[in-house]
PDB file of N, CA and C in Angstrom:
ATOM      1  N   UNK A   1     -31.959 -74.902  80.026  1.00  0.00           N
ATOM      2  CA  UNK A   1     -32.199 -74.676  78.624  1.00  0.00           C
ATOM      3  C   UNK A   1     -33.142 -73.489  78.475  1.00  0.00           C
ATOM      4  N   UNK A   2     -33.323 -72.744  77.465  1.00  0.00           N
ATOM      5  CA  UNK A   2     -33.226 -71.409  76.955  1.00  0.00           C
ATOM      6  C   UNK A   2     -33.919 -71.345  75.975  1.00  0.00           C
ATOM      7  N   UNK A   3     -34.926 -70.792  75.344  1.00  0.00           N
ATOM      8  CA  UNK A   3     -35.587 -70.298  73.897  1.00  0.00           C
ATOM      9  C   UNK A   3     -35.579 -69.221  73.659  1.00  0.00           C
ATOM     10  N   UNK A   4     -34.331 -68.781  73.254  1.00  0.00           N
ATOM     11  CA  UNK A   4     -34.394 -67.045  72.984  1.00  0.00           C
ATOM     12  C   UNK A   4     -35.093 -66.821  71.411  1.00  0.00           C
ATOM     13  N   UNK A   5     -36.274 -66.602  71.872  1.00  0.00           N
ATOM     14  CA  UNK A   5     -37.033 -66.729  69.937  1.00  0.00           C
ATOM     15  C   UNK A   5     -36.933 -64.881  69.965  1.00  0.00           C
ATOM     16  N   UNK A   6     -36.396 -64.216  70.503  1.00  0.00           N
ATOM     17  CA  UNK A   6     -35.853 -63.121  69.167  1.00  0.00           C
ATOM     18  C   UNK A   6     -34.795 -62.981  68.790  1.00  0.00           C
ATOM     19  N   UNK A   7     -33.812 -64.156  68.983  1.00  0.00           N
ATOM     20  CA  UNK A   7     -32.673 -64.167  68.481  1.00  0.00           C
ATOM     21  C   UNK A   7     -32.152 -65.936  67.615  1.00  0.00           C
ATOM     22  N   UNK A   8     -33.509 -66.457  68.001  1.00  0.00           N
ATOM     23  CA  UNK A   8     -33.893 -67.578  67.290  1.00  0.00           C
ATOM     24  C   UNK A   8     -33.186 -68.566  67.651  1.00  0.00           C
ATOM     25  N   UNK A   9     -32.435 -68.696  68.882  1.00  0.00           N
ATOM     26  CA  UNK A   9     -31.885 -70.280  69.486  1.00  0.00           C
ATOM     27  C   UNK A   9     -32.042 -70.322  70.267  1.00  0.00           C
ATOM     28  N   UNK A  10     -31.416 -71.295  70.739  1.00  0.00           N
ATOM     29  CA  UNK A  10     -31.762 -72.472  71.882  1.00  0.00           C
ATOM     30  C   UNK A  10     -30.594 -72.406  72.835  1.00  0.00           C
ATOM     31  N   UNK A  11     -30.897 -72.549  74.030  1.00  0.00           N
ATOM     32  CA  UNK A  11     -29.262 -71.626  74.233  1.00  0.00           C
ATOM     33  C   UNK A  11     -29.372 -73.092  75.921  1.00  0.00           C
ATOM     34  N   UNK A  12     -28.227 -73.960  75.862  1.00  0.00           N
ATOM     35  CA  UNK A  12     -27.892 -74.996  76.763  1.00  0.00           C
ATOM     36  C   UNK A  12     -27.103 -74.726  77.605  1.00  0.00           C
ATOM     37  N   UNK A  13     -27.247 -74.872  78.877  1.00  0.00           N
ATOM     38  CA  UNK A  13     -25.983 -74.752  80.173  1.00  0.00           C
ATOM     39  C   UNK A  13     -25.909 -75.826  80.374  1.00  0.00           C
ATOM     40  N   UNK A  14     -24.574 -76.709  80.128  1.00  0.00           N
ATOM     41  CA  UNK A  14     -24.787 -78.330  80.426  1.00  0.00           C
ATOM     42  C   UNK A  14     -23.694 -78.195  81.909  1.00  0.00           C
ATOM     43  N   UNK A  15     -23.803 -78.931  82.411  1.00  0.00           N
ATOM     44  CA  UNK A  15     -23.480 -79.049  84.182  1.00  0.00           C
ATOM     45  C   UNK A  15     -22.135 -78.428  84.406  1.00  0.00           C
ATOM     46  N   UNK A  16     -21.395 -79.120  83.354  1.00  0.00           N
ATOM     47  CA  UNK A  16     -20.224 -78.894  83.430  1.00  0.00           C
ATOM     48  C   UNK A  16     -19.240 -77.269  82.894  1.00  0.00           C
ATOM     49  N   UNK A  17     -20.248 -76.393  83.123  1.00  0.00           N
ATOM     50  CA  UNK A  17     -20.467 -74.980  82.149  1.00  0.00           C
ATOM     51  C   UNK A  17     -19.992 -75.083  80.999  1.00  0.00           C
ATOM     52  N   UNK A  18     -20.214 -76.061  79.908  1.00  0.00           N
ATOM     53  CA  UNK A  18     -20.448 -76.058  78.530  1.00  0.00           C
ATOM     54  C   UNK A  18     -21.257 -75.319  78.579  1.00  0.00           C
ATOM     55  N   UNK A  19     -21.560 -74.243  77.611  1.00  0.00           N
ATOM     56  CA  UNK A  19     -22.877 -73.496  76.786  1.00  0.00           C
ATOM     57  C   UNK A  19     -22.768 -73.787  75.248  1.00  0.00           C
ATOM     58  N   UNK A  20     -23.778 -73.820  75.000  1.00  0.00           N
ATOM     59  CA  UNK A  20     -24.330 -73.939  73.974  1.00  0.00           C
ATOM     60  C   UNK A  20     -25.095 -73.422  73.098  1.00  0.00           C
ATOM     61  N   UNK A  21     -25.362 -72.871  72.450  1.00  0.00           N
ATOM     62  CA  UNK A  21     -26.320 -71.733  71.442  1.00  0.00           C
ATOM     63  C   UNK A  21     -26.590 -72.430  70.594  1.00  0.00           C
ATOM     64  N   UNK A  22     -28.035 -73.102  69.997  1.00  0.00           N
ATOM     65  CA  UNK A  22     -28.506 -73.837  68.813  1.00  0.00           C
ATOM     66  C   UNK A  22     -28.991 -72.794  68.232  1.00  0.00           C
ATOM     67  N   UNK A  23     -28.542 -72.125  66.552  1.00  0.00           N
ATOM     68  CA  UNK A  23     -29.720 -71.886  65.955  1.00  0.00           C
ATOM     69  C   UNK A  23     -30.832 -72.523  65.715  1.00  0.00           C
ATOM     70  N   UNK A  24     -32.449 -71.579  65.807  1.00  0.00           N
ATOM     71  CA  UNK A  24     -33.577 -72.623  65.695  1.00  0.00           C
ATOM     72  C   UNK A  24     -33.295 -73.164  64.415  1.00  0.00           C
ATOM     73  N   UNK A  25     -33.151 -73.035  63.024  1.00  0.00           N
ATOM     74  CA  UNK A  25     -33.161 -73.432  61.954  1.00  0.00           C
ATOM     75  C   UNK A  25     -32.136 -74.607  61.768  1.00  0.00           C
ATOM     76  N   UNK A  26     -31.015 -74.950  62.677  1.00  0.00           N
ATOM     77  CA  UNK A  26     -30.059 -75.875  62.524  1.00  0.00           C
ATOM     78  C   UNK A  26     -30.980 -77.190  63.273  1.00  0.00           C
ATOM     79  N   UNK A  27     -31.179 -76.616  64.434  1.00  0.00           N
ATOM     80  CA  UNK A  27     -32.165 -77.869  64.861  1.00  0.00           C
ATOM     81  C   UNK A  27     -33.494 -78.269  64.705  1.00  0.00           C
ATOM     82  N   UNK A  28     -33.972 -77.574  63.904  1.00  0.00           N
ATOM     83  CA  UNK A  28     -35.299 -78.039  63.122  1.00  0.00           C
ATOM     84  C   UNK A  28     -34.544 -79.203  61.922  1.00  0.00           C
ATOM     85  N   UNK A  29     -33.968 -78.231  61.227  1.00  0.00           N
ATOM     86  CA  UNK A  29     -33.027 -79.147  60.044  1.00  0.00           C
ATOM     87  C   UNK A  29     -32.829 -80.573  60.926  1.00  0.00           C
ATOM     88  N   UNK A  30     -32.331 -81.014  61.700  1.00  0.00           N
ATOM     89  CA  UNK A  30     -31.878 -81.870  62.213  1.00  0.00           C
ATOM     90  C   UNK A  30     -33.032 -82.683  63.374  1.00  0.00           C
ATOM     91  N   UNK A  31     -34.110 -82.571  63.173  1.00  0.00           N
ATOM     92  CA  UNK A  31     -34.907 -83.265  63.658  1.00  0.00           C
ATOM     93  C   UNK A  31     -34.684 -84.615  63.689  1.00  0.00           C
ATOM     94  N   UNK A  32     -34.834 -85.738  64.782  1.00  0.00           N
ATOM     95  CA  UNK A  32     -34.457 -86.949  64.779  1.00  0.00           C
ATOM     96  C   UNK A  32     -36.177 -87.931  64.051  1.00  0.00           C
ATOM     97  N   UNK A  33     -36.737 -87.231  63.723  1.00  0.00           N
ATOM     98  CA  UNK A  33     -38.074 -87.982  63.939  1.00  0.00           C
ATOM     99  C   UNK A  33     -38.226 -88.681  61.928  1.00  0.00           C
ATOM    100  N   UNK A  34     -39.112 -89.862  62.523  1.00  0.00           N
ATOM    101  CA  UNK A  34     -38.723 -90.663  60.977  1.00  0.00           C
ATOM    102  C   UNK A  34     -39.028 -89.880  60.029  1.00  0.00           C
ATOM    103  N   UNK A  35     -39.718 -89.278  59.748  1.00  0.00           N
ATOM    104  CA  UNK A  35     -40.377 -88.155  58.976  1.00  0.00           C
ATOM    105  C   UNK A  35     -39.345 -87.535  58.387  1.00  0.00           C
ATOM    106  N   UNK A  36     -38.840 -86.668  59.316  1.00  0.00           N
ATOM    107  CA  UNK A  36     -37.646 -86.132  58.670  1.00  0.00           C
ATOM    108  C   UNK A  36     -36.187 -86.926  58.213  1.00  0.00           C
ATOM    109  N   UNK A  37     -35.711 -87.460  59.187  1.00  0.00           N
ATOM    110  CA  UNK A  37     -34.856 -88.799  58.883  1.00  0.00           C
ATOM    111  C   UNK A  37     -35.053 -88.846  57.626  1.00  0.00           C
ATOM    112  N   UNK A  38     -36.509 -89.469  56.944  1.00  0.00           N
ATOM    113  CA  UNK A  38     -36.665 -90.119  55.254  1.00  0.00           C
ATOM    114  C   UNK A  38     -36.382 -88.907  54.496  1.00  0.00           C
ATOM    115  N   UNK A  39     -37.139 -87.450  54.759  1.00  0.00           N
ATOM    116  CA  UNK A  39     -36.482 -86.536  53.808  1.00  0.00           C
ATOM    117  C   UNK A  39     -34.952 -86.227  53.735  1.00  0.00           C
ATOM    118  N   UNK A  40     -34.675 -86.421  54.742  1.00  0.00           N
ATOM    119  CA  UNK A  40     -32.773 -86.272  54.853  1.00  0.00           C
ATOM    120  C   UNK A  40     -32.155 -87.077  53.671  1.00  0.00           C
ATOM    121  N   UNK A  41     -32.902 -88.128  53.827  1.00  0.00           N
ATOM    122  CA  UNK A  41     -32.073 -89.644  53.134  1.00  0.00           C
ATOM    123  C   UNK A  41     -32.611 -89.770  52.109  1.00  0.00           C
ATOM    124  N   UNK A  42     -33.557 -88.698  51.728  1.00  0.00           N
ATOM    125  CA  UNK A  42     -33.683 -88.530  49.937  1.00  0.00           C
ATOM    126  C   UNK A  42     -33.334 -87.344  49.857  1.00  0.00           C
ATOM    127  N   UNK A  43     -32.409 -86.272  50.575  1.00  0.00           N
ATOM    128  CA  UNK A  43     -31.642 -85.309  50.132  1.00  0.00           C
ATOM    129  C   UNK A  43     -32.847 -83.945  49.653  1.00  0.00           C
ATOM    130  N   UNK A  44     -33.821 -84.094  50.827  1.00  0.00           N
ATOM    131  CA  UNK A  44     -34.717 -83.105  51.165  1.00  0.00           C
ATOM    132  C   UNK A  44     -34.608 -82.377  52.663  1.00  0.00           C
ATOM    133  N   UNK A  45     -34.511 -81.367  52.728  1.00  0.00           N
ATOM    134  CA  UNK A  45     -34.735 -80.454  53.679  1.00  0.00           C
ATOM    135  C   UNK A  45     -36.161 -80.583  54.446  1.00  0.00           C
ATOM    136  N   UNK A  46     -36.271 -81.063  55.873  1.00  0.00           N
ATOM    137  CA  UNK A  46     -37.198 -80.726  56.590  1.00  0.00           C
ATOM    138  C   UNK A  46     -37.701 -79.502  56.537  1.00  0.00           C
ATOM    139  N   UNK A  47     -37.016 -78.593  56.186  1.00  0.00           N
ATOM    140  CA  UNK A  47     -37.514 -77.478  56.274  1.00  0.00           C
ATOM    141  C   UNK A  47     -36.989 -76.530  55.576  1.00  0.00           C
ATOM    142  N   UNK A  48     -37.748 -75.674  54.855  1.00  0.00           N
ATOM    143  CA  UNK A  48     -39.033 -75.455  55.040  1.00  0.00           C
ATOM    144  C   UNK A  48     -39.653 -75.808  53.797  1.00  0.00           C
ATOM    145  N   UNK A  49     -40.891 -76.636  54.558  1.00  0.00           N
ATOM    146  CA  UNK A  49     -41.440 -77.517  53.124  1.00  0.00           C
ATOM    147  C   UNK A  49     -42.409 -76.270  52.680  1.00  0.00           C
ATOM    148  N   UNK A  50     -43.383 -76.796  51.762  1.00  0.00           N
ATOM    149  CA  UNK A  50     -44.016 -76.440  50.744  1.00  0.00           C
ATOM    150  C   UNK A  50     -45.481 -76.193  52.078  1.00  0.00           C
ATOM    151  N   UNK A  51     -45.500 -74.372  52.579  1.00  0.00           N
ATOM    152  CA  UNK A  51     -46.637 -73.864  53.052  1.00  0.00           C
ATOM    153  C   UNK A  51     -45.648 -73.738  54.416  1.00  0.00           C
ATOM    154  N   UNK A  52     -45.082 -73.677  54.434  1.00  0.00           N
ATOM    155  CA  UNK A  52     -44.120 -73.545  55.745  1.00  0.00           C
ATOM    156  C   UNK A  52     -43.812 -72.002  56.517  1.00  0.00           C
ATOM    157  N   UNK A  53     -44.597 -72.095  58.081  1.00  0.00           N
ATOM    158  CA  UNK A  53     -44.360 -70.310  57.559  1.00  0.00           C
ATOM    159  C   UNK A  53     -42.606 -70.103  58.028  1.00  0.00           C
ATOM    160  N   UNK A  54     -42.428 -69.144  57.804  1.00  0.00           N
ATOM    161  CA  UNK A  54     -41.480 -68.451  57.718  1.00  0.00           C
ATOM    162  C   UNK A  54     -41.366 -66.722  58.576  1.00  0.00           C
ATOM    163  N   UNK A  55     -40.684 -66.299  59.555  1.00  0.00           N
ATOM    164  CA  UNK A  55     -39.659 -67.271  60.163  1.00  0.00           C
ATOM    165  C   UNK A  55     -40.191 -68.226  60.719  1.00  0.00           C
ATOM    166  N   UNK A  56     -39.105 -69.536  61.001  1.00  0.00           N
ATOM    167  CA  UNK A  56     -39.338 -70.624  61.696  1.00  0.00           C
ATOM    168  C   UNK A  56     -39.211 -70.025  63.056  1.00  0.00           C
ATOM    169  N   UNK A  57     -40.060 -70.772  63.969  1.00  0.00           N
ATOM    170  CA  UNK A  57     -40.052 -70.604  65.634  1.00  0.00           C
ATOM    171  C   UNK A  57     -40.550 -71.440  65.850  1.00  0.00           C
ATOM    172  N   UNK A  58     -40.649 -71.668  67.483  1.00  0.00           N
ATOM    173  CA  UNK A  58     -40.905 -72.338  68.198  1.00  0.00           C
ATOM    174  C   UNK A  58     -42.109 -72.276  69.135  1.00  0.00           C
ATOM    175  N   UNK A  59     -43.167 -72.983  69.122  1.00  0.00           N
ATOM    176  CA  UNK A  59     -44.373 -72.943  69.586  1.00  0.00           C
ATOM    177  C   UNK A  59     -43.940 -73.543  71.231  1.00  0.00           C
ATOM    178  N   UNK A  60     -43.484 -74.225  71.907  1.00  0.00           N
ATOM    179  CA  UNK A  60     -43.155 -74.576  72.964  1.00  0.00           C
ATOM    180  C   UNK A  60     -42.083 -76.126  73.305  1.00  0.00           C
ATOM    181  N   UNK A  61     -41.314 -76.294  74.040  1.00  0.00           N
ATOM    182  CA  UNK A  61     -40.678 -76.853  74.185  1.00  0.00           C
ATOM    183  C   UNK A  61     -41.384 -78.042  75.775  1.00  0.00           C
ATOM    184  N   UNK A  62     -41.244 -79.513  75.287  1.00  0.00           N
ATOM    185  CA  UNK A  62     -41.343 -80.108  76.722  1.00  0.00           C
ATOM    186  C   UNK A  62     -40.318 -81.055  76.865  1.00  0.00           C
ATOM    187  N   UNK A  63     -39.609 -81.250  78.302  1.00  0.00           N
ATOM    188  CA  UNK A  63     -38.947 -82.282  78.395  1.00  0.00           C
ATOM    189  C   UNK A  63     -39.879 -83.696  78.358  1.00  0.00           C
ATOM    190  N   UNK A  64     -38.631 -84.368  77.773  1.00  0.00           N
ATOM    191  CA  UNK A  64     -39.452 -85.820  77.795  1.00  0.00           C
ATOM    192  C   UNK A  64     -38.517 -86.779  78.573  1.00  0.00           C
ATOM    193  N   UNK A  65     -39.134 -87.120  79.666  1.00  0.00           N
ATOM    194  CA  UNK A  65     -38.672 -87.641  81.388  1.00  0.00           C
ATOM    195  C   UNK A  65     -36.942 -87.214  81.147  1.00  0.00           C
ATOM    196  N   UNK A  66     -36.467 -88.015  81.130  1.00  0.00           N
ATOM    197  CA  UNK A  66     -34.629 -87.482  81.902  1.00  0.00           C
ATOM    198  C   UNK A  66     -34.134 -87.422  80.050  1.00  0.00           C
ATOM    199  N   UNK A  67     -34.683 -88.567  79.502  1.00  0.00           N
ATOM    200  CA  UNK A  67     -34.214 -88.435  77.917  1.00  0.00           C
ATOM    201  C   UNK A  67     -33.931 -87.882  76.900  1.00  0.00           C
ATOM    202  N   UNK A  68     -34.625 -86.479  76.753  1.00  0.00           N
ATOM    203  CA  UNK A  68     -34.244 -85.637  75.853  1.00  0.00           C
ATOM    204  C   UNK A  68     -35.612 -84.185  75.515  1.00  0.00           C
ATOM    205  N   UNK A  69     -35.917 -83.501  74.902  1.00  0.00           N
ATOM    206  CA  UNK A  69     -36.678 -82.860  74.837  1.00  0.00           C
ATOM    207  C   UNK A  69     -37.130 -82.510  73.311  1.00  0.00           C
ATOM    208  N   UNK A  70     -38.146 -82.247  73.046  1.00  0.00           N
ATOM    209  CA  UNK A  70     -39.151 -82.278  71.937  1.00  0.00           C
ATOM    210  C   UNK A  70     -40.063 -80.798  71.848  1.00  0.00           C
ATOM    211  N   UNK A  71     -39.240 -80.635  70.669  1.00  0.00           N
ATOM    212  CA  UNK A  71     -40.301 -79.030  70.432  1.00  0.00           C
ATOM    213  C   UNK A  71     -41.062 -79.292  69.579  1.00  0.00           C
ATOM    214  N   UNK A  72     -42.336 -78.413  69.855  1.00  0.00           N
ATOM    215  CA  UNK A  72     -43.546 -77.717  69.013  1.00  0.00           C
ATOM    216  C   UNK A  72     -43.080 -76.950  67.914  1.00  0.00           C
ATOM    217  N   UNK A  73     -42.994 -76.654  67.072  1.00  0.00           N
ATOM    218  CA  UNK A  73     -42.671 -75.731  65.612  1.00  0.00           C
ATOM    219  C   UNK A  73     -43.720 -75.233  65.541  1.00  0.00           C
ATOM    220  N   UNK A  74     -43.500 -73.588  64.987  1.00  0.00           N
ATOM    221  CA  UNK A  74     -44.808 -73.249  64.320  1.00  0.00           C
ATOM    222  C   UNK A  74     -45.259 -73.339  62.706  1.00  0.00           C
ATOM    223  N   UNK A  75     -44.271 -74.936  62.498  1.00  0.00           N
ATOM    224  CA  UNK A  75     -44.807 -75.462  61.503  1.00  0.00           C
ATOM    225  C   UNK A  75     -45.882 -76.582  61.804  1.00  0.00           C
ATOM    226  N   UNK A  76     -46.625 -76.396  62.930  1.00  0.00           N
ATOM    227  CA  UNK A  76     -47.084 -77.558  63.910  1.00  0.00           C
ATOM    228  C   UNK A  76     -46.542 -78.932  63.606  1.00  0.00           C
ATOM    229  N   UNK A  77     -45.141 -79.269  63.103  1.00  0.00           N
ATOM    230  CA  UNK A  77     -44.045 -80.074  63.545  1.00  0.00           C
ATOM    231  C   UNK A  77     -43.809 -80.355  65.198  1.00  0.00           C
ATOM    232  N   UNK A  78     -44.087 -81.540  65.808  1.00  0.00           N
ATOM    233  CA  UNK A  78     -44.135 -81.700  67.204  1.00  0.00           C
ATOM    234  C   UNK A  78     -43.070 -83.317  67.300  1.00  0.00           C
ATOM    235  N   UNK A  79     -42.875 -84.120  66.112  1.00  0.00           N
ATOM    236  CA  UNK A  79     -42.855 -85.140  66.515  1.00  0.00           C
ATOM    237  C   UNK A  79     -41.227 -85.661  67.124  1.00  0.00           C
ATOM    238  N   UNK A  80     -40.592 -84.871  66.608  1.00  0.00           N
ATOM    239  CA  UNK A  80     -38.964 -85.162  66.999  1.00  0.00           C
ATOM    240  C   UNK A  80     -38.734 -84.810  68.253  1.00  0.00           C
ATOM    241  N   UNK A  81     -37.880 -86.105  69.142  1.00  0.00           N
ATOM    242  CA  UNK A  81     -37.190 -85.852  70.123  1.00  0.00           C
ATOM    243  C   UNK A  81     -35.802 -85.962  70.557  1.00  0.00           C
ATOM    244  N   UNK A  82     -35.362 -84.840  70.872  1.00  0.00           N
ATOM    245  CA  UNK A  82     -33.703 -84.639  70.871  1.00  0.00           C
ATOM    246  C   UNK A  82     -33.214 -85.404  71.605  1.00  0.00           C
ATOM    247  N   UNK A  83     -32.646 -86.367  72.021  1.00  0.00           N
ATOM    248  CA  UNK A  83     -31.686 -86.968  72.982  1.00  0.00           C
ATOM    249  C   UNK A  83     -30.710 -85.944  73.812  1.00  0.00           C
ATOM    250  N   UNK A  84     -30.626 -85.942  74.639  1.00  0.00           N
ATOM    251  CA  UNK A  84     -29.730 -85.384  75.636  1.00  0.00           C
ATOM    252  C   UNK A  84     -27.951 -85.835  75.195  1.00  0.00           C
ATOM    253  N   UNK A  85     -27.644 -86.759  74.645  1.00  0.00           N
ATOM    254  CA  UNK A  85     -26.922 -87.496  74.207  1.00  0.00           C
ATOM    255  C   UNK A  85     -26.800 -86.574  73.226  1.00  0.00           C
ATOM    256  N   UNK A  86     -27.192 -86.896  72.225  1.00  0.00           N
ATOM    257  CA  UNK A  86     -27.229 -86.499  70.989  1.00  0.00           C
ATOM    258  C   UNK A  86     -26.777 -85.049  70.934  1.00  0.00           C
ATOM    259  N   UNK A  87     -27.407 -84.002  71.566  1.00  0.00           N
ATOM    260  CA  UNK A  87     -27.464 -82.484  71.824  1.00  0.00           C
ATOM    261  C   UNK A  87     -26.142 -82.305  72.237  1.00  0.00           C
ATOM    262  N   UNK A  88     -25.606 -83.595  73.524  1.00  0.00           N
ATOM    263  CA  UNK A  88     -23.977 -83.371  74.129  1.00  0.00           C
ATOM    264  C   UNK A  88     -23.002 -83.787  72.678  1.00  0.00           C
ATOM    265  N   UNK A  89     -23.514 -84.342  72.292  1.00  0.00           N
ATOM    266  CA  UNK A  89     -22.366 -84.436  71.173  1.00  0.00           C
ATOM    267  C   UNK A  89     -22.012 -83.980  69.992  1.00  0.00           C
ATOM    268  N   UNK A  90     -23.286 -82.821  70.018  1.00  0.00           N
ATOM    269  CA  UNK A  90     -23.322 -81.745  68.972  1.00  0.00           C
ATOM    270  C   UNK A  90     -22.288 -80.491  69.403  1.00  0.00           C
ATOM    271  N   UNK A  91     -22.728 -80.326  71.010  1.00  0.00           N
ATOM    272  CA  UNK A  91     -22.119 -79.309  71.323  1.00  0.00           C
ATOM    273  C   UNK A  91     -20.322 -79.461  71.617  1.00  0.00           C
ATOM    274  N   UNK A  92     -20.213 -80.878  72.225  1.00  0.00           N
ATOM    275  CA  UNK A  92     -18.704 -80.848  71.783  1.00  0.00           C
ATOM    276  C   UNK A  92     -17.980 -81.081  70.791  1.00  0.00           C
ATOM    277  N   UNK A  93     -18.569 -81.123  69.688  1.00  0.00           N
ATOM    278  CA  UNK A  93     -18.140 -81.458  67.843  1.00  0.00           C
ATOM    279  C   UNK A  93     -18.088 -79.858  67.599  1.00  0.00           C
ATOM    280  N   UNK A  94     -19.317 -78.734  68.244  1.00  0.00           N
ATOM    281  CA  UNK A  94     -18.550 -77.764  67.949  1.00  0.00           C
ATOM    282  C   UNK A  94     -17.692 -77.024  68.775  1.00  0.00           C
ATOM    283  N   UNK A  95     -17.281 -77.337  69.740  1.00  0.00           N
ATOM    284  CA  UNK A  95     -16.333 -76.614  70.891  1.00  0.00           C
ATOM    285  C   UNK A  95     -15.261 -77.382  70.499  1.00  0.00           C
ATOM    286  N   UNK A  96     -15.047 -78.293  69.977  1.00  0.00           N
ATOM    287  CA  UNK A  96     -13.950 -79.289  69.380  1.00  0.00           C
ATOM    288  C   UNK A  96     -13.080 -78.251  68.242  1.00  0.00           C
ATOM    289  N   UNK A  97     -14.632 -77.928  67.134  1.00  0.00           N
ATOM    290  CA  UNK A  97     -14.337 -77.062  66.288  1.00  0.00           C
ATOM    291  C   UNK A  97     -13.973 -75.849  66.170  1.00  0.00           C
ATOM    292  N   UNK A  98     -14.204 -75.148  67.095  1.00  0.00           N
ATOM    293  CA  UNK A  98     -13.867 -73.797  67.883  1.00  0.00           C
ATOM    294  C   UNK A  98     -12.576 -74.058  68.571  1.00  0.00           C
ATOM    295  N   UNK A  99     -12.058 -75.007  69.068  1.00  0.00           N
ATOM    296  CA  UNK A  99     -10.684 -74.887  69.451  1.00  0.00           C
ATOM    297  C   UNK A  99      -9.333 -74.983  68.232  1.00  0.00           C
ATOM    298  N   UNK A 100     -10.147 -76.098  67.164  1.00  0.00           N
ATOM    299  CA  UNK A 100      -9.393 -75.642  65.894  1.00  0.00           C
ATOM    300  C   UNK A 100      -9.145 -74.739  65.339  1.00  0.00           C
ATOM    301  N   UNK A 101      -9.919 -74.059  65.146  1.00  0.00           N
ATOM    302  CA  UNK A 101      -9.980 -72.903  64.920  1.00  0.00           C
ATOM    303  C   UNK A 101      -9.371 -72.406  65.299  1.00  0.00           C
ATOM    304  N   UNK A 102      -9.201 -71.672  66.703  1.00  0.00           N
ATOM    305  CA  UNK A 102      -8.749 -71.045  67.116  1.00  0.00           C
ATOM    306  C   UNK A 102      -7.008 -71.295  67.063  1.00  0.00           C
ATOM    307  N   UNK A 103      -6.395 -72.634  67.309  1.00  0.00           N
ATOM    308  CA  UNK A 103      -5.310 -72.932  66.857  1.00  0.00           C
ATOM    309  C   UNK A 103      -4.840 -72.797  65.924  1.00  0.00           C
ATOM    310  N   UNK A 104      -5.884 -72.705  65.145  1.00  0.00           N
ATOM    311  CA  UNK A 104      -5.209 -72.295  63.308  1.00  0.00           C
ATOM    312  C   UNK A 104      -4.908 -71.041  63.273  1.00  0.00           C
ATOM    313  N   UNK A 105      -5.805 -69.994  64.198  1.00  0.00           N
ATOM    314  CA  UNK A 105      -5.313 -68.395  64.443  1.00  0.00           C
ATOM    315  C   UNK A 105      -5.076 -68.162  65.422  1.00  0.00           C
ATOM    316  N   UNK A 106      -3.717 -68.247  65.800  1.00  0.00           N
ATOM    317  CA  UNK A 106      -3.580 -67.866  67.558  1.00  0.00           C
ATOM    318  C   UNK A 106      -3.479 -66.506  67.543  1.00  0.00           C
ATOM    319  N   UNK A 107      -3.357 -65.272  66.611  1.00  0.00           N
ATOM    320  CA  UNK A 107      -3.822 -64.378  67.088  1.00  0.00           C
ATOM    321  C   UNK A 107      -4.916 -63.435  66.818  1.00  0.00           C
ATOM    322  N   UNK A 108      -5.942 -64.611  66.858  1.00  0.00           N
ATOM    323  CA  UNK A 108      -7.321 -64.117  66.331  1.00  0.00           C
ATOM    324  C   UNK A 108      -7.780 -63.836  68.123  1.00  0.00           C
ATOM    325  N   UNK A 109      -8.647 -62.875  68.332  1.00  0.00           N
ATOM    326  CA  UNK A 109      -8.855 -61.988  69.217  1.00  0.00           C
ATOM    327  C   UNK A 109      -9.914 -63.254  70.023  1.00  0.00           C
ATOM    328  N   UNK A 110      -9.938 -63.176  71.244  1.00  0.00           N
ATOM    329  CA  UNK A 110     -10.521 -64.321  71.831  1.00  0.00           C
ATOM    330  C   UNK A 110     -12.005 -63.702  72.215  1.00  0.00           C
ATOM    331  N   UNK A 111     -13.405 -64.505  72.335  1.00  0.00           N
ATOM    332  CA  UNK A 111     -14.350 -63.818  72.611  1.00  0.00           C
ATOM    333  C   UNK A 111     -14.905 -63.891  73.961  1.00  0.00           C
TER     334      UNK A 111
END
């Protein structure tokens, strides 16, 4: 795993050479932590609240044991932790979506 903060994601090699590219702003949005959870589910944006700087980045990233990993924001936001799980099933919902795609234009230029 990867923090390219001048291009602002998160960039995953999962074993099986899946890659992955998170924008930071998609996975801040999507923080698992109750905090955010409750603003979700009253149809509030984690981010960016009220004093929030802007751009969003990332103050540091730690794994947490085999389970998943938890970033620092430099909204000093620390408390959400990603599941490893969770992250795999983001990335094949969009490689899922990228193959649709691409079936819908078979002669859209391949990258």
């Amino acid at each position: 795993m990867e923090v390219d903060r001048a291009r602002s994601v998160v960039t995953i090699e999962w074993d099986d050479g899946l890659r992955q590219e998170l924008p930071l702003v998609e996975v801040r949005l999507r923080c698992p932590c109750a905090t955010c959870r409750g603003l979700r589910d009253r149809d509030e944006d984690p981010w960016p609240r009220p004093g929030s700087p802007n751009p969003l980045g990332v103050d540091g990233a730690e794994l947490v044991g085999a389970w998943g990993i938890s970033f620092t924001w430099n909204d000093g936001h620390a408390t959400g932790i990603y599941p490893w799980e969770g992250l795999r099933a983001w990335a094949e919902a969009e490689h899922a979506e990228a193959e649709r795609a691409g079936a819908a234009h078979p002669d859209a230029p391949e990258s």
